[in-house]
N, C-alpha and C. Protein backbone atom coordinates (compact mmCIF):
# COMPACT_ATOMS: atom_id res chain seq x y z
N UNK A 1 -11.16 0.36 7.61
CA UNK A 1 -10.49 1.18 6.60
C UNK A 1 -8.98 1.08 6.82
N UNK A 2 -8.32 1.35 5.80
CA UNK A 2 -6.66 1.24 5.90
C UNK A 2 -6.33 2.89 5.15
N UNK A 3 -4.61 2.79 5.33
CA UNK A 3 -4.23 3.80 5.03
C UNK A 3 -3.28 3.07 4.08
N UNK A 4 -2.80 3.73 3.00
CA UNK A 4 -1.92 3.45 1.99
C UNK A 4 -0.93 4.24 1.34
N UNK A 5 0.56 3.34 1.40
CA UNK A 5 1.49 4.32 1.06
C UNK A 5 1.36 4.44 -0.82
N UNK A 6 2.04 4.53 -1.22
CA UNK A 6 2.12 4.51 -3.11
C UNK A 6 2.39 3.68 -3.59
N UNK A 7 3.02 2.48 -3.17
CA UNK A 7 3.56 1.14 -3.50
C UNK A 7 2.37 -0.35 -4.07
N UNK A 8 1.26 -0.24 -3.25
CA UNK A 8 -0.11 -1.44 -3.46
C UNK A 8 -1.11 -0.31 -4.76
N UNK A 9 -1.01 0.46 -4.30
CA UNK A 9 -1.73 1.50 -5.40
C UNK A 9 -1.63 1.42 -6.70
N UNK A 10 -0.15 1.92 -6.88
CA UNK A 10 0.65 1.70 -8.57
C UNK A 10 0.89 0.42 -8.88
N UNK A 11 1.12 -0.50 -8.43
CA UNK A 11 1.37 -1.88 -9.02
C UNK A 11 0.14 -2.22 -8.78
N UNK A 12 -0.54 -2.54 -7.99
CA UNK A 12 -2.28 -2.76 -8.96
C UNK A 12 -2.32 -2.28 -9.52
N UNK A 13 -2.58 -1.25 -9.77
CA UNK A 13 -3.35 -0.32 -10.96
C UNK A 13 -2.41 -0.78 -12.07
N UNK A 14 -1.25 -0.87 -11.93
CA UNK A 14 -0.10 -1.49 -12.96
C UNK A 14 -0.61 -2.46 -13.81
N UNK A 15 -1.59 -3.59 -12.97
CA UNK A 15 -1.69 -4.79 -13.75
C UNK A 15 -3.64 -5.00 -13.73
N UNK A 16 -3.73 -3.54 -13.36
CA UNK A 16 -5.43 -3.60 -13.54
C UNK A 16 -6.12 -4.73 -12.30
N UNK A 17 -5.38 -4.71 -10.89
CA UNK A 17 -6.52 -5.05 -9.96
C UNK A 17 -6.29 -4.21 -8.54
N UNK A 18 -6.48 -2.72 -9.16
CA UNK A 18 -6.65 -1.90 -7.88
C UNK A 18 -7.97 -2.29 -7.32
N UNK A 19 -9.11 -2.80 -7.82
CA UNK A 19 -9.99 -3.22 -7.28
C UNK A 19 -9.81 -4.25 -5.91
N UNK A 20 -9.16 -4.66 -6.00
CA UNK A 20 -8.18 -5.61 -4.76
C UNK A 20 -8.50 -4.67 -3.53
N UNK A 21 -7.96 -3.25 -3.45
CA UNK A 21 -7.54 -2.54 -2.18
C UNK A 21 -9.42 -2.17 -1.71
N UNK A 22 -10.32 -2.10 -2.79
CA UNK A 22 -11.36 -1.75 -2.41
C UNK A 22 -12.22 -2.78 -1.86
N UNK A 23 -12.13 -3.84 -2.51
CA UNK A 23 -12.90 -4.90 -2.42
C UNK A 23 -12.71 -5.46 -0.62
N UNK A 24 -11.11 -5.79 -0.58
CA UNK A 24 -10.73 -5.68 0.54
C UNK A 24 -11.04 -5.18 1.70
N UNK A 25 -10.48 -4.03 1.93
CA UNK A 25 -10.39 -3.27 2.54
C UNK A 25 -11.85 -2.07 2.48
N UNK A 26 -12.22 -1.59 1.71
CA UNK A 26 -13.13 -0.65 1.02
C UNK A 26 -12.87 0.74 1.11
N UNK A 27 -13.11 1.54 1.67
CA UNK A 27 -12.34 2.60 1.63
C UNK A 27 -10.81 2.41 2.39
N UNK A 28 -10.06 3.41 1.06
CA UNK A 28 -8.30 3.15 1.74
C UNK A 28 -8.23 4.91 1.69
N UNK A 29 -7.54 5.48 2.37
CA UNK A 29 -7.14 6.55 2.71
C UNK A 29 -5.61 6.96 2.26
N UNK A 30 -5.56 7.79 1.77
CA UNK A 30 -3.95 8.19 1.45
C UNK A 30 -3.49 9.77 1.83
N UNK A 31 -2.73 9.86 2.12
CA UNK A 31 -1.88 11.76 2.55
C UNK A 31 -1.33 12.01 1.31
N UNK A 32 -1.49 13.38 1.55
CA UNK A 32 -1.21 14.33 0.22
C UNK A 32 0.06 14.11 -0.39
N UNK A 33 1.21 13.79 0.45
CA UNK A 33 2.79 13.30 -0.23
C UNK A 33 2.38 11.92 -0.72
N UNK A 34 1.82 11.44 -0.41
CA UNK A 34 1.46 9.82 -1.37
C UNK A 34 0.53 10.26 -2.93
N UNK A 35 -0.11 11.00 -2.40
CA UNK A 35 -0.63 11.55 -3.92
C UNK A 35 -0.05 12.29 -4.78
N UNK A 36 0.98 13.06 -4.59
CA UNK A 36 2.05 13.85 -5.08
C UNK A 36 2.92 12.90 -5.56
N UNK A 37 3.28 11.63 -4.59
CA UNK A 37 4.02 10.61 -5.45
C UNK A 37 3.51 10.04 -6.55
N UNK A 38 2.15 9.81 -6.45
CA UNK A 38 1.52 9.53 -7.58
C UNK A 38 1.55 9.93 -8.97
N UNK A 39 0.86 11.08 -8.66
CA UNK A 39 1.18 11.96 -9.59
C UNK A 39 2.46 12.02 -10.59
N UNK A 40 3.48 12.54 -9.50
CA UNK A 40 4.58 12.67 -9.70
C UNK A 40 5.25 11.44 -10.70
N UNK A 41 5.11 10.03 -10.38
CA UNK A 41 5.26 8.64 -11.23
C UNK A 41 4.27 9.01 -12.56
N UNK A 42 3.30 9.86 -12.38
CA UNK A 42 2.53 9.96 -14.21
C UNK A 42 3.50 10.82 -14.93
N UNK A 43 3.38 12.19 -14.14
CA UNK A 43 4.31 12.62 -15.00
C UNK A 43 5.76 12.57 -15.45
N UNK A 44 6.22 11.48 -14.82
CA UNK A 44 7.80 11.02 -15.44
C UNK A 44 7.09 9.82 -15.92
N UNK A 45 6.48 9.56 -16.38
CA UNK A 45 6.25 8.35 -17.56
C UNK A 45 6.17 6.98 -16.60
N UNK A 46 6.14 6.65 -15.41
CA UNK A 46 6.19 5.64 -14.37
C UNK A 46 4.90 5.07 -14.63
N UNK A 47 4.13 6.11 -14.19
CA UNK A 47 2.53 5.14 -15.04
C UNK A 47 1.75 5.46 -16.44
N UNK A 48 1.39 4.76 -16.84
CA UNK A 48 0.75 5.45 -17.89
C UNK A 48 -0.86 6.27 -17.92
N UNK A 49 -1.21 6.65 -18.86
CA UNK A 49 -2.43 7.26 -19.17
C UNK A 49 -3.26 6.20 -18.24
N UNK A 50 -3.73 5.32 -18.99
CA UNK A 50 -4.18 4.37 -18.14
C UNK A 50 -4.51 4.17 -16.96
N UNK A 51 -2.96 3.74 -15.91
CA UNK A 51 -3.19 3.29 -14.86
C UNK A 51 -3.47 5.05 -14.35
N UNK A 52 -2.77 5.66 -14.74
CA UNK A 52 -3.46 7.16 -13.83
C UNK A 52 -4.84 7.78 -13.59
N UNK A 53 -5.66 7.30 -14.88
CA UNK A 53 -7.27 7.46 -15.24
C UNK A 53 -7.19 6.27 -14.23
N UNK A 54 -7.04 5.10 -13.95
CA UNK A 54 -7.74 3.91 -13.08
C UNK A 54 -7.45 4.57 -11.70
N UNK A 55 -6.73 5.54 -11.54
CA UNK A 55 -6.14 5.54 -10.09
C UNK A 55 -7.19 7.03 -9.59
N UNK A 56 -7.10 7.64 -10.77
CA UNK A 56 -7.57 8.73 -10.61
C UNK A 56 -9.21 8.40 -10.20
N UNK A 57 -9.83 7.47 -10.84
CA UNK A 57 -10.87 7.21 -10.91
C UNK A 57 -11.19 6.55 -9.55
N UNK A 58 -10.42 5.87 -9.02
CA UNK A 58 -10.79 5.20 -7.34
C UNK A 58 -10.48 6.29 -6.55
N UNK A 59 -9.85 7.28 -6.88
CA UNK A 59 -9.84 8.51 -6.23
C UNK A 59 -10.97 9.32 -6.04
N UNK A 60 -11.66 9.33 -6.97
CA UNK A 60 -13.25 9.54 -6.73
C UNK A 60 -14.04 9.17 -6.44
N UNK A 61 -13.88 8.03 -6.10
CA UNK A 61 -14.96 7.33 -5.51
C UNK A 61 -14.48 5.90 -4.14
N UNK A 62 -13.12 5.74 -3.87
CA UNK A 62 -13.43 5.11 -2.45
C UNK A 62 -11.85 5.17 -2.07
N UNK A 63 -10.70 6.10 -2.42
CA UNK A 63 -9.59 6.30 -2.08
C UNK A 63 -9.99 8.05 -1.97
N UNK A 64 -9.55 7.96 -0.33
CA UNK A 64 -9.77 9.23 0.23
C UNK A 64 -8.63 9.73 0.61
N UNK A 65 -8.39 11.32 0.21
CA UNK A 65 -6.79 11.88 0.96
C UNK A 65 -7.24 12.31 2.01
N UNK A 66 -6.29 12.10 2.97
CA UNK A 66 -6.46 12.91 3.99
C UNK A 66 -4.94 13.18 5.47
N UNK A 67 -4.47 14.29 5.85
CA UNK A 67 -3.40 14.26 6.26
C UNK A 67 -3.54 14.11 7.38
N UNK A 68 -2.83 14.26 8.65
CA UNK A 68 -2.56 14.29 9.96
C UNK A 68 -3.43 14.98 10.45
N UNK A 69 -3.84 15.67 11.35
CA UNK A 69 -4.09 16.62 12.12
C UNK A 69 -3.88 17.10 13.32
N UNK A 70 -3.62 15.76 14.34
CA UNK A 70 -3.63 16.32 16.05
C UNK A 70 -2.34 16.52 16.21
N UNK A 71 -1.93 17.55 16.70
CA UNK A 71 -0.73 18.27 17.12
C UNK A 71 0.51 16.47 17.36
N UNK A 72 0.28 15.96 18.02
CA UNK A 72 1.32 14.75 18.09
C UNK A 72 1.47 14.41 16.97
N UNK A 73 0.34 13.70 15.96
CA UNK A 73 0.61 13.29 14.82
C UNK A 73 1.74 14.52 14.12
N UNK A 74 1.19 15.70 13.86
CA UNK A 74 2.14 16.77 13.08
C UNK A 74 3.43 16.80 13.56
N UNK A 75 4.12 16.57 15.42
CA UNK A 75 5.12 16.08 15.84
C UNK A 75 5.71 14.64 15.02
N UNK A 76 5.07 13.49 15.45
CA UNK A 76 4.94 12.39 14.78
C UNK A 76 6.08 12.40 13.43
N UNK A 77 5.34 13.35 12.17
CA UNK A 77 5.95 13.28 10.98
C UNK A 77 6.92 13.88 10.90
N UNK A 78 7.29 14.95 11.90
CA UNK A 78 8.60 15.34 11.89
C UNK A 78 9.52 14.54 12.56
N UNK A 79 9.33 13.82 13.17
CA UNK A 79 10.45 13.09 14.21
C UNK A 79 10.81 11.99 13.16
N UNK A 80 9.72 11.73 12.35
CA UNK A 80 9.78 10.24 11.63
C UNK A 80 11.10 10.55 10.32
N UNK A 81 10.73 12.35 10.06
CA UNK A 81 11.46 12.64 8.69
C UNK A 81 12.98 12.78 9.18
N UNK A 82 13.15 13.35 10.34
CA UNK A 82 14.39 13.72 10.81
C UNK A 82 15.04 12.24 11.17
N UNK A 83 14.00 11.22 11.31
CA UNK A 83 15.06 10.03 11.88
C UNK A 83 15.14 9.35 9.99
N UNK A 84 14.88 9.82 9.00
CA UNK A 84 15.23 9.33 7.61
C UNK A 84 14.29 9.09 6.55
N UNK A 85 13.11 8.86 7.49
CA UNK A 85 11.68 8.67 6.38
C UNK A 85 11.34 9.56 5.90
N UNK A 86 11.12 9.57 4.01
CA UNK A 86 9.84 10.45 3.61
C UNK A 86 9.24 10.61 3.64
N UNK A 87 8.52 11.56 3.58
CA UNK A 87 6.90 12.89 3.29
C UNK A 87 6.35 11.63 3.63
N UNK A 88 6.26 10.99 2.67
CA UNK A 88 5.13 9.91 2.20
C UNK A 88 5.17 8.75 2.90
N UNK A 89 6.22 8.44 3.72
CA UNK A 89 6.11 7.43 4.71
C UNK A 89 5.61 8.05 5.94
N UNK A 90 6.16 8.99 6.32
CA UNK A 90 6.25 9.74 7.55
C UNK A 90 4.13 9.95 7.61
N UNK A 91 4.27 11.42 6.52
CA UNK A 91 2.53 11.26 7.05
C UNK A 91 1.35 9.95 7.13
N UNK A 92 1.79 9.03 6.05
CA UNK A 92 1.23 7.79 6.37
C UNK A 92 0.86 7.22 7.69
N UNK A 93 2.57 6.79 8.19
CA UNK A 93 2.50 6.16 9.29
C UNK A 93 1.77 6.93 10.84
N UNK A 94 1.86 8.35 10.99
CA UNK A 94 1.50 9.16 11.59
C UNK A 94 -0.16 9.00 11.44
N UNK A 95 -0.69 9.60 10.46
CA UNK A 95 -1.68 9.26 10.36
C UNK A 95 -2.62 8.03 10.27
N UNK A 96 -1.99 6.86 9.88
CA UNK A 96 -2.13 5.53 10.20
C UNK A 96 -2.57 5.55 12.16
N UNK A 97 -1.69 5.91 12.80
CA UNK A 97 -1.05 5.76 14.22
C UNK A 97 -2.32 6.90 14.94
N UNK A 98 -2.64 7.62 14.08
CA UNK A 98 -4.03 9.20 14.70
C UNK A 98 -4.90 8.24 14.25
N UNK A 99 -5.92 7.36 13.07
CA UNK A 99 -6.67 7.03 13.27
C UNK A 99 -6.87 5.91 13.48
N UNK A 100 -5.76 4.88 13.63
CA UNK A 100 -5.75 3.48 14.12
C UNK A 100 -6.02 2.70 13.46
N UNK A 101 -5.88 2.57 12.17
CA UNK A 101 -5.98 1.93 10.75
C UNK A 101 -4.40 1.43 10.47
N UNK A 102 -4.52 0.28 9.74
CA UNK A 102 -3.74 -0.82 9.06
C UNK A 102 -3.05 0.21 7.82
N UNK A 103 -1.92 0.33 8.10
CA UNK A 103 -0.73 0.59 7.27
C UNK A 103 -0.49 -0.19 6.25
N UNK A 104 -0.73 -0.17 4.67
CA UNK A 104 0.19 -0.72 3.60
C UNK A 104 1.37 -0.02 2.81
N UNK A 105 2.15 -1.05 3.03
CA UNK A 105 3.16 -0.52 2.13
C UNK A 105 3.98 -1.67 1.54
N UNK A 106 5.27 -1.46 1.38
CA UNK A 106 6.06 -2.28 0.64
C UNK A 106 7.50 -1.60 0.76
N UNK A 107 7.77 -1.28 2.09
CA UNK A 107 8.94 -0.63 2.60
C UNK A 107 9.25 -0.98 3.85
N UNK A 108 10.71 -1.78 4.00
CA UNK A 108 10.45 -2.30 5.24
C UNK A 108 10.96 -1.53 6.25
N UNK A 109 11.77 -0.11 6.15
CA UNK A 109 12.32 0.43 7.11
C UNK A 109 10.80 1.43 7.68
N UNK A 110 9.79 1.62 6.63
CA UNK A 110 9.00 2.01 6.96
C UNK A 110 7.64 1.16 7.97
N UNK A 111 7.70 0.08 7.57
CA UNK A 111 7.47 -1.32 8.05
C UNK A 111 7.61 -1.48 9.66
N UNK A 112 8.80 -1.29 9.91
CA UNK A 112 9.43 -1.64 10.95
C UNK A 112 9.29 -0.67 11.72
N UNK A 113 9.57 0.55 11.12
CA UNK A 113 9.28 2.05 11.96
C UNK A 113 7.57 1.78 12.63
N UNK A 114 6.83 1.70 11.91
CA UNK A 114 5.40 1.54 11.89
C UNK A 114 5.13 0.56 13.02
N UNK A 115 5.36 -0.50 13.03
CA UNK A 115 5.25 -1.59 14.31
C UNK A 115 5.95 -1.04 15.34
N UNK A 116 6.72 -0.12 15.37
CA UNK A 116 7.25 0.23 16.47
C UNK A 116 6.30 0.77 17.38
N UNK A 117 6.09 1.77 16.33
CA UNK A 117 5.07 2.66 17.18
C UNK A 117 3.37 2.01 17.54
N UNK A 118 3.38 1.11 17.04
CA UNK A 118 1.80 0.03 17.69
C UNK A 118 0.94 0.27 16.30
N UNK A 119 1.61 0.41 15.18
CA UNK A 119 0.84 0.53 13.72
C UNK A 119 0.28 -0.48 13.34
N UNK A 120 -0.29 -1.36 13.09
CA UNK A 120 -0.69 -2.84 12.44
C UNK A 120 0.20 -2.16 10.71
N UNK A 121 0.25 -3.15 10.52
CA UNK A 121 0.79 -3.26 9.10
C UNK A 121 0.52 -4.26 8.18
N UNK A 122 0.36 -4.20 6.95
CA UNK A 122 0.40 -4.99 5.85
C UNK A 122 1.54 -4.77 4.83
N UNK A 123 2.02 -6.04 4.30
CA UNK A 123 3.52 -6.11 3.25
C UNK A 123 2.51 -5.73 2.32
N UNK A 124 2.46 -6.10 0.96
CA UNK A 124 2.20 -6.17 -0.04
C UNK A 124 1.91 -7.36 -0.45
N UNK A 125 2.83 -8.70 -0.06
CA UNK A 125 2.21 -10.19 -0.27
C UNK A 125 1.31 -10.39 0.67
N UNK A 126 1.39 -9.45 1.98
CA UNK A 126 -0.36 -9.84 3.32
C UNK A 126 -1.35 -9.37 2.92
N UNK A 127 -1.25 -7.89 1.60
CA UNK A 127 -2.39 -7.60 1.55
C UNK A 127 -3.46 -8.69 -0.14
N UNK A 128 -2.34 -9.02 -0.62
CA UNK A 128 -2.62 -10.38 -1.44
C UNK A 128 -3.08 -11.69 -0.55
N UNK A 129 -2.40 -11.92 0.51
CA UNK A 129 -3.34 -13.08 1.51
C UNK A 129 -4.74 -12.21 2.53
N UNK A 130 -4.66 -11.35 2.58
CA UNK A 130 -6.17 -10.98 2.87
C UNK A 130 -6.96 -10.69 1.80
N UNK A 131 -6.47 -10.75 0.49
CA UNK A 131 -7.70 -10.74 -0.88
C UNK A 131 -7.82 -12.26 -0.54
N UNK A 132 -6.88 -13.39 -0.70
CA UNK A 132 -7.10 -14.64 -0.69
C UNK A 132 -8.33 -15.04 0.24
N UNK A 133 -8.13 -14.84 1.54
CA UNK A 133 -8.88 -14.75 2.71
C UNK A 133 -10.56 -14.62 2.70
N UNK A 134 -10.42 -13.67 1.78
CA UNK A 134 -12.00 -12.81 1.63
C UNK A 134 -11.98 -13.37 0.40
N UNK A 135 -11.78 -14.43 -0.37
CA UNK A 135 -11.84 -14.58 -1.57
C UNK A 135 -12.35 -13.98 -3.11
N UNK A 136 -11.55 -12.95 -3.03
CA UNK A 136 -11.37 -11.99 -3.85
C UNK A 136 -10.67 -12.75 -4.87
N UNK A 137 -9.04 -13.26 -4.11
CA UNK A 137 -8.81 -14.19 -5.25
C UNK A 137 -9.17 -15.62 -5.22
N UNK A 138 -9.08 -16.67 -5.89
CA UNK A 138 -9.50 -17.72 -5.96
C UNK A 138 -8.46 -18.84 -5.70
N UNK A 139 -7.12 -18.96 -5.80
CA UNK A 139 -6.52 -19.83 -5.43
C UNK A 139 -5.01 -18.98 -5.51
N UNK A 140 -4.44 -20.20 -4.96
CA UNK A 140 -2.77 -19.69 -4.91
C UNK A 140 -2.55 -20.03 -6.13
N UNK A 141 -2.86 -20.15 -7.07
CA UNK A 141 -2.43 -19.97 -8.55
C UNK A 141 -2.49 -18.50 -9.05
N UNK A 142 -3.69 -18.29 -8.73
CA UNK A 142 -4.03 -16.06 -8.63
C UNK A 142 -3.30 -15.89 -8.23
N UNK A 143 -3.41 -15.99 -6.80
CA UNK A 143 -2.18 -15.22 -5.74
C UNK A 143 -0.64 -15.56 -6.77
N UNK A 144 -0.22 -16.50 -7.37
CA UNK A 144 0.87 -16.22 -7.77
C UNK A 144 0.88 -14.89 -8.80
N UNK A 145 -0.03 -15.52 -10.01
CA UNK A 145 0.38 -14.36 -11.07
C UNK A 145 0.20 -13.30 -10.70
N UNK A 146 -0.78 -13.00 -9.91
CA UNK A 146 -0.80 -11.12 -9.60
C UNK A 146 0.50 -11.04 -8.76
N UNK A 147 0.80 -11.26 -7.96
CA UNK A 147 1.93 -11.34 -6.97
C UNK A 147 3.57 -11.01 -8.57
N UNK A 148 3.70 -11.91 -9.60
CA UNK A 148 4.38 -12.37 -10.21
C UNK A 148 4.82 -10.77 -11.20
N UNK A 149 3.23 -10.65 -11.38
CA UNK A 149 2.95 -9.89 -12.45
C UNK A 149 3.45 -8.48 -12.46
N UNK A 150 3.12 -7.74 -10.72
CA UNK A 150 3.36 -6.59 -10.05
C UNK A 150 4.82 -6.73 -9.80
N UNK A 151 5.85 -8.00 -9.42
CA UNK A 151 7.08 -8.01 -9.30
C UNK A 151 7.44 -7.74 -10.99
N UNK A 152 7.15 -8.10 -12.14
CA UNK A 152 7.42 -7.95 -13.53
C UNK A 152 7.18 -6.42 -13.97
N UNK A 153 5.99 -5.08 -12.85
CA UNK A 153 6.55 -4.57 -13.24
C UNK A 153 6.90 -3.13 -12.32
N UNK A 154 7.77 -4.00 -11.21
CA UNK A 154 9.01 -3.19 -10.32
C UNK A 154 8.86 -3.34 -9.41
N UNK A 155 8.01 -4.12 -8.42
CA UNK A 155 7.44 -4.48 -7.25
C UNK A 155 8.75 -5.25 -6.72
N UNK A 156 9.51 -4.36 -5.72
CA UNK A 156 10.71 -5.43 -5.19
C UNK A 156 9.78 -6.11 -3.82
N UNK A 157 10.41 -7.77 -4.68
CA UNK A 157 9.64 -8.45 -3.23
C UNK A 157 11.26 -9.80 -4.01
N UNK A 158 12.09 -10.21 -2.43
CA UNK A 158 12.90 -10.80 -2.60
C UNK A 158 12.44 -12.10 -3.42
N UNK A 159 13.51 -12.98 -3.84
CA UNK A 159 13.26 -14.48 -3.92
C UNK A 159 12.78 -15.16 -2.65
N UNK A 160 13.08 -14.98 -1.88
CA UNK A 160 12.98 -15.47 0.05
C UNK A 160 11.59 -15.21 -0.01
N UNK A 161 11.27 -13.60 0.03
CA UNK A 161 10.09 -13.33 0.37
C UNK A 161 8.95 -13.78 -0.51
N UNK A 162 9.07 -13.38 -1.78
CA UNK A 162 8.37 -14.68 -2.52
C UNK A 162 7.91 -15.80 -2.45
N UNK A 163 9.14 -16.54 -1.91
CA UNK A 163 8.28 -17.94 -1.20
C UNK A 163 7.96 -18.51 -0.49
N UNK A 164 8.31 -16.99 0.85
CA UNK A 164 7.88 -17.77 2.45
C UNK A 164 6.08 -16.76 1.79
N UNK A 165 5.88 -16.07 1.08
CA UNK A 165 4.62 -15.73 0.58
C UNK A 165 3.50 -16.82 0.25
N UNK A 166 4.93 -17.09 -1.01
CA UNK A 166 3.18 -18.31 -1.46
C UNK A 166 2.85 -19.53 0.00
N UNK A 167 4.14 -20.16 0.34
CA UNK A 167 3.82 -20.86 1.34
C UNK A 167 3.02 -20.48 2.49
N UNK A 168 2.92 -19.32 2.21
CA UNK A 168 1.57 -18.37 3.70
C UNK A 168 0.33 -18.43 2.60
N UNK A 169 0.61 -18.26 1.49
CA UNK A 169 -0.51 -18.23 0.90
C UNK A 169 -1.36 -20.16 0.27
N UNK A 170 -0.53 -20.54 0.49
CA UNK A 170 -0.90 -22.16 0.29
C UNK A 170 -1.63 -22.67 1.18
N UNK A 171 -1.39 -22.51 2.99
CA UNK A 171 -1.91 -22.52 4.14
C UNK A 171 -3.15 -22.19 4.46
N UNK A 172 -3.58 -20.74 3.54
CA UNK A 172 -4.60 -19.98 3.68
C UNK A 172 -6.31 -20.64 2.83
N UNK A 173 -5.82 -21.08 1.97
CA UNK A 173 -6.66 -21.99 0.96
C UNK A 173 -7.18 -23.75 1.63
């Protein structure tokens, strides 16, 4: 199982293959400030009807909330917020770090924070080469357009990172 920040969530669901995080992974876990972000992106118009019914709907059935609990972790998210991270990074990574599950996101200060502390992590183009992997997708031609598609609509992933991507993803095939 993995834990997930708001970033692999909304841009799947963006381009209709949140099925990706399940298929994958199968159950993904999220904290209550990641669902509040969620949310929060419907009601300023960020997602639509749509992707919120698709999101809402894996919410019922294999995206589970769930927050921190052991006294360190609840330390954990405060140390993480006071050194600059949000709600939504902070309980992630914390809770990521309490049950020993693979971190996604698409934030690299959060990224980096996360490996610090012995988090495994996934970018957003690794968790596209572990669909590749498990062949979910079918070639680095997939892997591009979904990759392409989610940058078209707001997914910052550099030019650089883009193509040391596909070239990880060319390798993999």
């Amino acid at each position: 199982m993995t834990l997930s920040n708001t970033s692999p969530i909304i841009y799947l669901a963006k381009i209709r293959r949140l099925d990706l995080l399940k298929n994958v992974y199968g159950s993904v876990r999220v904290c209550s400030p990641v669902w509040q972000d969620i949310v929060h992106l419907y009601k300023r118009g960020f997602l639509s009807d749509e992707d919120f019914s698709l999101i809402s709907q894996a919410r019922k059935e294999w995206i589970i909330l769930q927050d921190p609990k052991e006294k360190h972790s609840i330390e954990l998210v405060e140390s993480l917020i006071e050194g600059g991270l949000g709600l939504g990074e902070a309980y992630s990574i914390a809770l990521a770090k309490e049950l020993g599950e693979i971190f996604l996101a698409n934030d690299k200060q959060a990224i980096e924070v996360a490996k610090k502390l012995g988090v495994k992590t996934r970018w957003f183009t690794e968790i596209l080469h572990d669909a590749l992997r498990s062949n979910y997708l079918k070639s680095v031609d997939e892997y591009v357009r979904i990759l392409d598609a989610c940058i078209s609509q707001g997914l910052y992933v550099s030019r650089k990172q883009r193509e040391r991507a596909i070239e990880a993803a060319k390798k993999i095939v």
